[in-house]
C-alpha atoms as a PDB file:
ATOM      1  CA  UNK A   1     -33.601 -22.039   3.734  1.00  0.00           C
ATOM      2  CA  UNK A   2     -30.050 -21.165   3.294  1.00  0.00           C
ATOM      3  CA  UNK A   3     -29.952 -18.271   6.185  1.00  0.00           C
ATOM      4  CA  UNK A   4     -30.939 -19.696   9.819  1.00  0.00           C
ATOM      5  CA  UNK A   5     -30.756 -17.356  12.677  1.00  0.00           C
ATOM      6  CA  UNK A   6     -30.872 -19.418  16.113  1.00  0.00           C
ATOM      7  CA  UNK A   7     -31.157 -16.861  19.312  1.00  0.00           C
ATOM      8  CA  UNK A   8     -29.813 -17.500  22.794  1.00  0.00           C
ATOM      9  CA  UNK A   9     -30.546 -14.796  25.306  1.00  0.00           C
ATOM     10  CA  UNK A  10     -28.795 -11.869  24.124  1.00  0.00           C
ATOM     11  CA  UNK A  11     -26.455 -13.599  21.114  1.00  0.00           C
ATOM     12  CA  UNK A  12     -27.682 -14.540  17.728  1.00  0.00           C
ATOM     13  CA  UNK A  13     -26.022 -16.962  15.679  1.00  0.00           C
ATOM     14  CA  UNK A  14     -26.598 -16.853  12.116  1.00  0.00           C
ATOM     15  CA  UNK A  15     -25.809 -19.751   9.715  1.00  0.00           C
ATOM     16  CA  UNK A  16     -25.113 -19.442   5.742  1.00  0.00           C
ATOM     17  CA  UNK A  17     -25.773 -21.661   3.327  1.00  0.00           C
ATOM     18  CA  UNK A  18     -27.002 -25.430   3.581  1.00  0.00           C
ATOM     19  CA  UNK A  19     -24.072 -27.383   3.799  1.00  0.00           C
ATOM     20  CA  UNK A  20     -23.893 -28.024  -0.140  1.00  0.00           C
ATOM     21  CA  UNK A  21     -21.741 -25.927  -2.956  1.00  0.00           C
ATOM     22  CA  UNK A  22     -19.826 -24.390  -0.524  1.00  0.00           C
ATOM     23  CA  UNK A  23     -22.732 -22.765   0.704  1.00  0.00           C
ATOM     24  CA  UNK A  24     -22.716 -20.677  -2.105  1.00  0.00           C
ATOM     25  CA  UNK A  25     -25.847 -17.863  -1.472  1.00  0.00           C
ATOM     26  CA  UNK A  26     -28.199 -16.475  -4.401  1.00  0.00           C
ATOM     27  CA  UNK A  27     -29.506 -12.980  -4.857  1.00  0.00           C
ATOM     28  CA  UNK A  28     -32.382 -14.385  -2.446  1.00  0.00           C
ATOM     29  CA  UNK A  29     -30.421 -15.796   0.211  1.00  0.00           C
ATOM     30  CA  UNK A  30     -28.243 -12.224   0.400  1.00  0.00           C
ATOM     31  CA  UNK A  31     -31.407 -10.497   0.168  1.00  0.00           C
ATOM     32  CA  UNK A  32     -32.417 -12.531   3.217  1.00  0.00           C
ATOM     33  CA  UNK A  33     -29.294 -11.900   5.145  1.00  0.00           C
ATOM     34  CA  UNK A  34     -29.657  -8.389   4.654  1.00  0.00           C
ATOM     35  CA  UNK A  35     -33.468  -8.427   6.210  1.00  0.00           C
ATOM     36  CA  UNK A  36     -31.504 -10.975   8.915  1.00  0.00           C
ATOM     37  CA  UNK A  37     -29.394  -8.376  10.183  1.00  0.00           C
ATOM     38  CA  UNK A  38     -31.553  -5.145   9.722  1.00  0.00           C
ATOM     39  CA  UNK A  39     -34.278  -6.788  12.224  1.00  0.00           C
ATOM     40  CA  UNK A  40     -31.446  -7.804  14.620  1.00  0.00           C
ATOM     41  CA  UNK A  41     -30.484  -4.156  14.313  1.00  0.00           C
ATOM     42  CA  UNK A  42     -33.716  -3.084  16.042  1.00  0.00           C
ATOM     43  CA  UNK A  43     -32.907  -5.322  19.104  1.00  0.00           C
ATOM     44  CA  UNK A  44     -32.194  -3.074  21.956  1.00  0.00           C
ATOM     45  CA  UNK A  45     -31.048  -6.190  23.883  1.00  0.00           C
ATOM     46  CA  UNK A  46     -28.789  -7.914  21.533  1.00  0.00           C
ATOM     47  CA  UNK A  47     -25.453  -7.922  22.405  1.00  0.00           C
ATOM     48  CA  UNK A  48     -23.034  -9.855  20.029  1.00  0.00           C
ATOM     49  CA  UNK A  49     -23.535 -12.275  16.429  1.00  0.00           C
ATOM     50  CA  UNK A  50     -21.763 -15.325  15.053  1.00  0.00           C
ATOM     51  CA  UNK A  51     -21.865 -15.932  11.373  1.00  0.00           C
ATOM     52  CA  UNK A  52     -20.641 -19.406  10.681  1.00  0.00           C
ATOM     53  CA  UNK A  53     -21.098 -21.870   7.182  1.00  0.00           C
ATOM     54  CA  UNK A  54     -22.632 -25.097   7.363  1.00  0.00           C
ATOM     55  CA  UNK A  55     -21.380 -28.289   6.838  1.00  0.00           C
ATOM     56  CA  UNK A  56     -17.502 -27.483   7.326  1.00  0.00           C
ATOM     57  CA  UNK A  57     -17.252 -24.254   4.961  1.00  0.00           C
ATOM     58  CA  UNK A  58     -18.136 -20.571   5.556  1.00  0.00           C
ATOM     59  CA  UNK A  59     -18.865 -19.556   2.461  1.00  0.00           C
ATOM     60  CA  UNK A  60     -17.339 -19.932  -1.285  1.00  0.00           C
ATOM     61  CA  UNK A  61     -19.374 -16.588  -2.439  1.00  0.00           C
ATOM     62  CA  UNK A  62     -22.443 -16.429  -4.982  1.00  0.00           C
ATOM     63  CA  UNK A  63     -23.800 -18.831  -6.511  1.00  0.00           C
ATOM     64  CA  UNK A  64     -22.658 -18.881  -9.732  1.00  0.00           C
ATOM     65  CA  UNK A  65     -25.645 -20.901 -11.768  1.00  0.00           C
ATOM     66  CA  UNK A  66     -27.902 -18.180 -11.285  1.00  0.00           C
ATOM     67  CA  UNK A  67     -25.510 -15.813 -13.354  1.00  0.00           C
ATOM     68  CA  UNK A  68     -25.748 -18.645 -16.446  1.00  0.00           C
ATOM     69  CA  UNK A  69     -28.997 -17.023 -18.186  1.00  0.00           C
ATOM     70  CA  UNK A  70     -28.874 -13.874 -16.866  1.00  0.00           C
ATOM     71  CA  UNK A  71     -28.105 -10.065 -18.808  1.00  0.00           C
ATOM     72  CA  UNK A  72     -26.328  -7.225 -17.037  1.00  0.00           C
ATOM     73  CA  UNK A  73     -29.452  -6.037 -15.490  1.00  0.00           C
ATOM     74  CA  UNK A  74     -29.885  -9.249 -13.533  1.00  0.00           C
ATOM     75  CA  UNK A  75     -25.978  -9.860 -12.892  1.00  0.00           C
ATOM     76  CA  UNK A  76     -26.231  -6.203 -11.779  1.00  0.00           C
ATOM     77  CA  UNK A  77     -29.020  -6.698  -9.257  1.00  0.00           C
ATOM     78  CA  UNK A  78     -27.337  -9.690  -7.904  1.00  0.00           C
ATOM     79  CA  UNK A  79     -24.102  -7.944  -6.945  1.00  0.00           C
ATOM     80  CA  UNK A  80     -26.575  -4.889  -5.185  1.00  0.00           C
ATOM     81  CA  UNK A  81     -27.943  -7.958  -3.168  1.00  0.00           C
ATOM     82  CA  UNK A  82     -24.840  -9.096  -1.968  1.00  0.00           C
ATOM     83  CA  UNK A  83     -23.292  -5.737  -0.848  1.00  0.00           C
ATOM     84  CA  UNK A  84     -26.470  -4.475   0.855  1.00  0.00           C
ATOM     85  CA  UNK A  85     -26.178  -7.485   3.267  1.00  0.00           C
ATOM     86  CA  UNK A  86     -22.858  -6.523   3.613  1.00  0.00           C
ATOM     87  CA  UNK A  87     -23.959  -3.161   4.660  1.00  0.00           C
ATOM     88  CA  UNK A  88     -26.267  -4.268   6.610  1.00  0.00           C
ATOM     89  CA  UNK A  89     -23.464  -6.656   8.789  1.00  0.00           C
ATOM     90  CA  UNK A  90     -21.311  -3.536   9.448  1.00  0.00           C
ATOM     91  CA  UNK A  91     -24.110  -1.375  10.330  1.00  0.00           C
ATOM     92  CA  UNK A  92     -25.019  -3.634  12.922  1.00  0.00           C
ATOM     93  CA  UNK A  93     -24.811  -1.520  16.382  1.00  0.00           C
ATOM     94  CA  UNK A  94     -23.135  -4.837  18.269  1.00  0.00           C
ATOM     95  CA  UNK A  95     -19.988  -6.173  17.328  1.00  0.00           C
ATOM     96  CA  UNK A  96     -20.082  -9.086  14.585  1.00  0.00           C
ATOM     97  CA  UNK A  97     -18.147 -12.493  14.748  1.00  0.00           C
ATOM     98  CA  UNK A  98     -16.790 -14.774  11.284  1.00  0.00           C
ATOM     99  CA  UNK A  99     -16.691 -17.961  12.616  1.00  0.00           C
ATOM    100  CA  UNK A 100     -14.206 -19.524   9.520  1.00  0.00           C
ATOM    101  CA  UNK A 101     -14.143 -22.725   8.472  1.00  0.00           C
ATOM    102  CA  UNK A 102     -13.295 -24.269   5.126  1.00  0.00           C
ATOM    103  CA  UNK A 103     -13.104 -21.483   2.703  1.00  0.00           C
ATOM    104  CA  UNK A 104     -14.218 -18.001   2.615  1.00  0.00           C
ATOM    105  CA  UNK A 105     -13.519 -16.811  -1.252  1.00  0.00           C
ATOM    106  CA  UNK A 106     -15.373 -14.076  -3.160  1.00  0.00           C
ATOM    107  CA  UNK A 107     -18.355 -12.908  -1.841  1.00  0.00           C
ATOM    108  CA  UNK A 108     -17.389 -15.196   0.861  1.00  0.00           C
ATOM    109  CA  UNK A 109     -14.524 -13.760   1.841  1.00  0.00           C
ATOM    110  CA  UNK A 110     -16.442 -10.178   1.556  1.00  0.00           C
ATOM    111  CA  UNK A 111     -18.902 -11.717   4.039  1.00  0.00           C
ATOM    112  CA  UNK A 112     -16.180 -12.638   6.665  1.00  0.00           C
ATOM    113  CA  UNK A 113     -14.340  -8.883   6.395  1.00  0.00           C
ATOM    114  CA  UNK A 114     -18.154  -7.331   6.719  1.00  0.00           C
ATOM    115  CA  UNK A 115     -18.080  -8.736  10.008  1.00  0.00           C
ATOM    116  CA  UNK A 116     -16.236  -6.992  13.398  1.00  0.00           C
ATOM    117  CA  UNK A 117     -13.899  -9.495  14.166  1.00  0.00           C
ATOM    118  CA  UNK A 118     -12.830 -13.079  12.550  1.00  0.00           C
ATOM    119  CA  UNK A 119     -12.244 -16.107  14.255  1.00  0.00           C
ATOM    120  CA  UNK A 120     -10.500 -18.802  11.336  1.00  0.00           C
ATOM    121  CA  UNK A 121      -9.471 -22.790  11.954  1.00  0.00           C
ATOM    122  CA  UNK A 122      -5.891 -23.521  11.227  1.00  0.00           C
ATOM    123  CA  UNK A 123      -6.671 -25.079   8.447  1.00  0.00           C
ATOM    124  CA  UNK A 124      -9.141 -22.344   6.294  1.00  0.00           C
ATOM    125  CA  UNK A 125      -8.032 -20.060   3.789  1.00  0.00           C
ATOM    126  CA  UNK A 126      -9.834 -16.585   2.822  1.00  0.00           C
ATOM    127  CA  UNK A 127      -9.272 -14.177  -0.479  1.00  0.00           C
ATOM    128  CA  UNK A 128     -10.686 -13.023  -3.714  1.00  0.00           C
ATOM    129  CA  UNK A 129      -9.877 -15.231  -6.887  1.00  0.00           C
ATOM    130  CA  UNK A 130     -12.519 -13.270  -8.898  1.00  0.00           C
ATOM    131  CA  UNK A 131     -10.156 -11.690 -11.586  1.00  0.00           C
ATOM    132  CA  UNK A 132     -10.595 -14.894 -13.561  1.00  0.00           C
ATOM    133  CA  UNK A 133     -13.849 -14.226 -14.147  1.00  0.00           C
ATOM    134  CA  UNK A 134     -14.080 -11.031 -15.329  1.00  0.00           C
ATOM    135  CA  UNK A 135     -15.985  -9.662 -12.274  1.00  0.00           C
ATOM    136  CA  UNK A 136     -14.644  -6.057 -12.225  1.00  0.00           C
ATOM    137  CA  UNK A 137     -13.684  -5.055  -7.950  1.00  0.00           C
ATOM    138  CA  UNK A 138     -16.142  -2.567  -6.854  1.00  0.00           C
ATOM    139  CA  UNK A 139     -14.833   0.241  -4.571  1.00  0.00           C
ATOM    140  CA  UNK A 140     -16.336  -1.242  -1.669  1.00  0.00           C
ATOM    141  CA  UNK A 141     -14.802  -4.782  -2.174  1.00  0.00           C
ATOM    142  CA  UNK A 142     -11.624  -3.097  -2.190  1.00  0.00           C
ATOM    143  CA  UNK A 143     -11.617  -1.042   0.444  1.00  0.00           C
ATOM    144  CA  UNK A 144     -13.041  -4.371   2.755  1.00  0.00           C
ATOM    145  CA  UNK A 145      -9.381  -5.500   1.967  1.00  0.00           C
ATOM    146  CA  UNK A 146      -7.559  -2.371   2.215  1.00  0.00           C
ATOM    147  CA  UNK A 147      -8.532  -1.023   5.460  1.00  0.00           C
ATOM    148  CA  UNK A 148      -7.654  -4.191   7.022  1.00  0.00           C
ATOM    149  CA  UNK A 149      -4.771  -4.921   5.366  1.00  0.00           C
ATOM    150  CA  UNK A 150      -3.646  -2.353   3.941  1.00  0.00           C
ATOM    151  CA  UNK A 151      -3.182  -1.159  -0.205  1.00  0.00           C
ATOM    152  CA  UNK A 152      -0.602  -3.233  -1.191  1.00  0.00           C
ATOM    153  CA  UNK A 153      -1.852  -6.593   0.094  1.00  0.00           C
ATOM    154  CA  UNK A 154      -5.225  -5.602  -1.066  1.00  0.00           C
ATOM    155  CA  UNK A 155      -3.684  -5.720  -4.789  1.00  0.00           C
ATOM    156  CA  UNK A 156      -1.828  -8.646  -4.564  1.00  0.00           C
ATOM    157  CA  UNK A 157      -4.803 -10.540  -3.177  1.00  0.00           C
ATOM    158  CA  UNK A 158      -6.760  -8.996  -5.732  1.00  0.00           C
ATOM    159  CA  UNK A 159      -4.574  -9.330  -8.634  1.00  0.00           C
ATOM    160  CA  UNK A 160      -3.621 -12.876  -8.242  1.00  0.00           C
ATOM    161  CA  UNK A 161      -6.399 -14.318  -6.412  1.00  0.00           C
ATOM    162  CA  UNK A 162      -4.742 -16.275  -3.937  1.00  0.00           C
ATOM    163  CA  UNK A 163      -6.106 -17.845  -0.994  1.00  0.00           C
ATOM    164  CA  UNK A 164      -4.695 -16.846   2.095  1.00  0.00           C
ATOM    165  CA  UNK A 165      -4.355 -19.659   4.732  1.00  0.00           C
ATOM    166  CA  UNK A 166      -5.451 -18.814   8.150  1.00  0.00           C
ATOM    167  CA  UNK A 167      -2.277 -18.257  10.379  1.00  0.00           C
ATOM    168  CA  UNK A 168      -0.855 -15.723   7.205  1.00  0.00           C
ATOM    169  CA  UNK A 169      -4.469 -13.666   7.168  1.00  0.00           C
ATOM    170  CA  UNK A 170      -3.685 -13.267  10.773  1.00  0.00           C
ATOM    171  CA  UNK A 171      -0.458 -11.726   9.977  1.00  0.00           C
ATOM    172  CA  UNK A 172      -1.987  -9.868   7.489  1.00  0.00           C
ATOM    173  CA  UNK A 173      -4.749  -8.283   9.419  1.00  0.00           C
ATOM    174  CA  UNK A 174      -7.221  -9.984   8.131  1.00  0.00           C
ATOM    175  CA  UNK A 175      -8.485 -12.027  10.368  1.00  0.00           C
ATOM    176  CA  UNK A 176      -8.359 -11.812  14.336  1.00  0.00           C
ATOM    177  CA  UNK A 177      -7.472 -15.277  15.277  1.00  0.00           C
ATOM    178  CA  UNK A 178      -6.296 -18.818  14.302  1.00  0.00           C
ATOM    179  CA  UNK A 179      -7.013 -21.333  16.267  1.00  0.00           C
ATOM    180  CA  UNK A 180      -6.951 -25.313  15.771  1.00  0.00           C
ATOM    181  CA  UNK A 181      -9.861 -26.582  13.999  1.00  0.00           C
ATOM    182  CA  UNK A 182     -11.271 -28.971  16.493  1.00  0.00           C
ATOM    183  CA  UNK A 183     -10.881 -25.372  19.194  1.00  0.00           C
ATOM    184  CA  UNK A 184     -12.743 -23.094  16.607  1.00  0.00           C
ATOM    185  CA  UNK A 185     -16.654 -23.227  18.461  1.00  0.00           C
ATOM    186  CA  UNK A 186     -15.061 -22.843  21.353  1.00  0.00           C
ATOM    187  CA  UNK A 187     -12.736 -19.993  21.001  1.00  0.00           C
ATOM    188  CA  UNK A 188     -15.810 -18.371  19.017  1.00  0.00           C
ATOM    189  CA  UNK A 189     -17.806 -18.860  21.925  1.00  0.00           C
ATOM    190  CA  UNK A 190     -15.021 -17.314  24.226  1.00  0.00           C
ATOM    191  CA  UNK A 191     -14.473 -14.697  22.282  1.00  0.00           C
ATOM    192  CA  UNK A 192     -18.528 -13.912  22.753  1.00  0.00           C
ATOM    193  CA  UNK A 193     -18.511 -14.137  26.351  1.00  0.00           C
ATOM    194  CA  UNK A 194     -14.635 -11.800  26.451  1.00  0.00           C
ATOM    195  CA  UNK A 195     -17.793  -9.157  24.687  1.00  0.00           C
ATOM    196  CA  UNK A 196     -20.253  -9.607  26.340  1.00  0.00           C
ATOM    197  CA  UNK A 197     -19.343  -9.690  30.174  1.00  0.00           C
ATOM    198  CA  UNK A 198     -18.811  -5.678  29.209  1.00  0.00           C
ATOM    199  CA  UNK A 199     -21.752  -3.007  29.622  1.00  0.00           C
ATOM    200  CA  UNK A 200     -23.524  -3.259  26.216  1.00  0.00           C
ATOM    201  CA  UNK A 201     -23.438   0.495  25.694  1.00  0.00           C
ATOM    202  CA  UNK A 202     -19.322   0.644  26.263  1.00  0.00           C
ATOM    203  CA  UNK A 203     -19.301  -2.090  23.628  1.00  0.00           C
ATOM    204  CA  UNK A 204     -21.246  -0.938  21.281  1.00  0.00           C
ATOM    205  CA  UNK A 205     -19.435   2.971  21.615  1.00  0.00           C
ATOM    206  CA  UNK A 206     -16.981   1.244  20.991  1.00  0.00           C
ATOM    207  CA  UNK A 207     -18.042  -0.018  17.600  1.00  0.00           C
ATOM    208  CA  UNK A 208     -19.521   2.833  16.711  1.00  0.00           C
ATOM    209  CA  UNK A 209     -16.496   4.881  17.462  1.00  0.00           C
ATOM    210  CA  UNK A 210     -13.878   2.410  15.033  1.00  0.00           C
ATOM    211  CA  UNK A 211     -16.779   3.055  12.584  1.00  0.00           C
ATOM    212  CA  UNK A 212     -16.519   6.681  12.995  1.00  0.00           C
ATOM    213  CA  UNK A 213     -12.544   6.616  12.165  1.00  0.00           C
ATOM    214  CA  UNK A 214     -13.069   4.553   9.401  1.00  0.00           C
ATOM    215  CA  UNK A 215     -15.929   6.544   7.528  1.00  0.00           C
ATOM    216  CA  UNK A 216     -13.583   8.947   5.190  1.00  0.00           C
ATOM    217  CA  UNK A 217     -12.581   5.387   3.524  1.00  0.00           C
ATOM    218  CA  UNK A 218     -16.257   4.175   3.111  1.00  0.00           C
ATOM    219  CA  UNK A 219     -17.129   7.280   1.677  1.00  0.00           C
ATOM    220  CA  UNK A 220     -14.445   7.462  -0.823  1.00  0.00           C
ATOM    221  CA  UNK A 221     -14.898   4.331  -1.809  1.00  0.00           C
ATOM    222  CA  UNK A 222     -18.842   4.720  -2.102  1.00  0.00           C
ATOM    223  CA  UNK A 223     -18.605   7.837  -4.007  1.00  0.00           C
ATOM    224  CA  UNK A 224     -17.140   5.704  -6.672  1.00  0.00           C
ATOM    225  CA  UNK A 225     -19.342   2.766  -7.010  1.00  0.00           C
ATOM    226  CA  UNK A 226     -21.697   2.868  -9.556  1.00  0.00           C
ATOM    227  CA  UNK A 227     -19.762   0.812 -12.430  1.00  0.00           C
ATOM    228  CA  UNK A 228     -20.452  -1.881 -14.285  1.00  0.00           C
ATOM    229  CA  UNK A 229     -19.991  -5.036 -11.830  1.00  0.00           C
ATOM    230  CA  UNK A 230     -17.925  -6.916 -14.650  1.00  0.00           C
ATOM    231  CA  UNK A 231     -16.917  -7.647 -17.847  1.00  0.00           C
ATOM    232  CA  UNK A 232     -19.998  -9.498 -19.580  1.00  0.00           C
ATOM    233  CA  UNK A 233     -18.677 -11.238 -22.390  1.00  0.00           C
ATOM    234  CA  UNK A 234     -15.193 -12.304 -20.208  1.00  0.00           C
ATOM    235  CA  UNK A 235     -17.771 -13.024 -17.358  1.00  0.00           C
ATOM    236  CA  UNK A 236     -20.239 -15.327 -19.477  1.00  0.00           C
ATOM    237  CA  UNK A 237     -16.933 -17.476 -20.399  1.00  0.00           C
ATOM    238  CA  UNK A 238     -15.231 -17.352 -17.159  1.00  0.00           C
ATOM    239  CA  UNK A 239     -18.642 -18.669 -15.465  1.00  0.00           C
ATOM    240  CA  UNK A 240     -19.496 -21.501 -18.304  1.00  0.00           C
ATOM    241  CA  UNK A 241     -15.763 -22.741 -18.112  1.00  0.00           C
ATOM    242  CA  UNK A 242     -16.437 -22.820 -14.316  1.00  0.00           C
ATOM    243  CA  UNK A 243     -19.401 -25.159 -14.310  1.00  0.00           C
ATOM    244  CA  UNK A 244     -18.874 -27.113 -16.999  1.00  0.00           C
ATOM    245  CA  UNK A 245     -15.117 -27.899 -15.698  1.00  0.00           C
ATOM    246  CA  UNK A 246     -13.962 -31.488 -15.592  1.00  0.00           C
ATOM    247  CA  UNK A 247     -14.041 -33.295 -12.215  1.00  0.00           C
ATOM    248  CA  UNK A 248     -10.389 -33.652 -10.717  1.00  0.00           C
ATOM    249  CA  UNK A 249      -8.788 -35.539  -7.794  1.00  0.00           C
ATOM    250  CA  UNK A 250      -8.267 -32.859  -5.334  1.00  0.00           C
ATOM    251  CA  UNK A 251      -8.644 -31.683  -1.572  1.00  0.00           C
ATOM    252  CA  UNK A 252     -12.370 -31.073  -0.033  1.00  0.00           C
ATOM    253  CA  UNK A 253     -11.436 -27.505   0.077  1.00  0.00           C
ATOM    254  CA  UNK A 254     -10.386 -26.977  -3.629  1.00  0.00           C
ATOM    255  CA  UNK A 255     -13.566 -28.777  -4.760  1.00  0.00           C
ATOM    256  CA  UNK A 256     -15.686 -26.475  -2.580  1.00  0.00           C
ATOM    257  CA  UNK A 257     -13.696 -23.324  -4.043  1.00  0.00           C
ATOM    258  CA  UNK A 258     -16.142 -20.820  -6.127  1.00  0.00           C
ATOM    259  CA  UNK A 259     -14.867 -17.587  -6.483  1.00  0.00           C
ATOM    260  CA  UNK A 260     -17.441 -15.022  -6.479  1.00  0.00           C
END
């Protein structure tokens, strides 16, 4: 089971991925994250979540050896899977914490904007070094990017797939917080508490109101989805050169680094 929701009182903590491959999630495990987080959504007495990786990484995106055999159609579907749990994440009533770690690249990264507020270790990085493989940037992955960051930003990420380190994505808006790694659980959990000492119904106007400012930019950018998620033929290569890549000396955080 690579999506493992653990409930204390009135905060949930949900965990990606199993520690392995940069707990890189299939079309099942998103599917199950969405179902996570539409059944915590009918919790009148929650009142904040933590999504955190497992194993020291948040999450390197989708994994990518499902995509080997499959057509458009299934590619397609897979893609639908991932941004309906992302849906499901911001439609959440109660604010939403990324608990970063490791990398968060791709779909990864996508997951950790989703959520309210983002909470990074000194020493992660976050971004979207899809371009490579000829996955073609939905509307919605965009605007995850620009709204926090801003247009221009958003393109550079997005053209040159660079990974952000933490203490820049701060600066950039993209993240709340940097904090030393061995202080990340515990600012996360003081964050929580900073929440949830509040009335639950101020907190959650208040995430409902942000929401409210932000909707002309979610429905712009939803009135254009609909495309083709990428490139096939570039995207076949782009995900065979991937896996079958030669082994290389490197840092635990490069190895773990799959961008989708």
């Amino acid at each position: 089971m690579k999506v493992r929701l653990h409930r204390d009182v009135e905060v949930a903590e949900v965990a990606v991925g199993d520690g392995r491959r940069g707990n890189a999630l299939s079309s099942r495990d998103w599917r199950e994250l969405e179902r996570t987080f539409r059944d915590l959504a009918r919790d009148d007495d929650l009142r904040a979540v933590v999504v955190r990786g497992r194993g020291g990484m948040f999450s390197s995106g989708s994994d990518m050896r499902e995509w080997v055999e499959a057509d458009v159609t299934g590619v397609a579907d897979s893609f639908a899977a991932m941004e309906a749990a992302f849906t499901a994440i911001e439609d959440l009533p109660v604010p939403v914490i990324a608990q970063v770690e490791g990398v968060a690249a791709g779909a990864g990264c996508q997951l950790a904007l989703a959520c309210d507020l983002q909470v990074m270790a000194e020493s992660a990085r976050i971004g979207m070094p899809i371009a490579r493989l000829g996955i073609l940037v939905s509307p919605a992955f965009a605007a995850r990017l620009a709204v926090l960051a801003g247009p221009g930003v958003a393109r550079e990420l997005l053209y040159t797939g660079r990974l952000v380190p933490a203490p820049e994505a701060v600066r950039l808006g993209l993240a709340t917080r940097c904090v030393p790694d061995e202080e990340l659980a515990t600012a996360t959990r003081r964050l929580v508490l900073n929440i949830t000492r509040h009335p639950s119904a101020a907190v959650r106007a208040a995430k409902h109101a942000v929401g409210a400012v932000l909707t002309p930019a979610w429905a712009a950018a939803k009135a254009q989805a609909g495309g083709p998620p990428v490139a096939f033929d570039d995207f076949q290569r782009g995900i065979s050169t991937f896996l079958t890549r030669e082994p290389r000396p490197t840092t635990r955080v490069e190895e773990e680094e799959v961008p989708s």
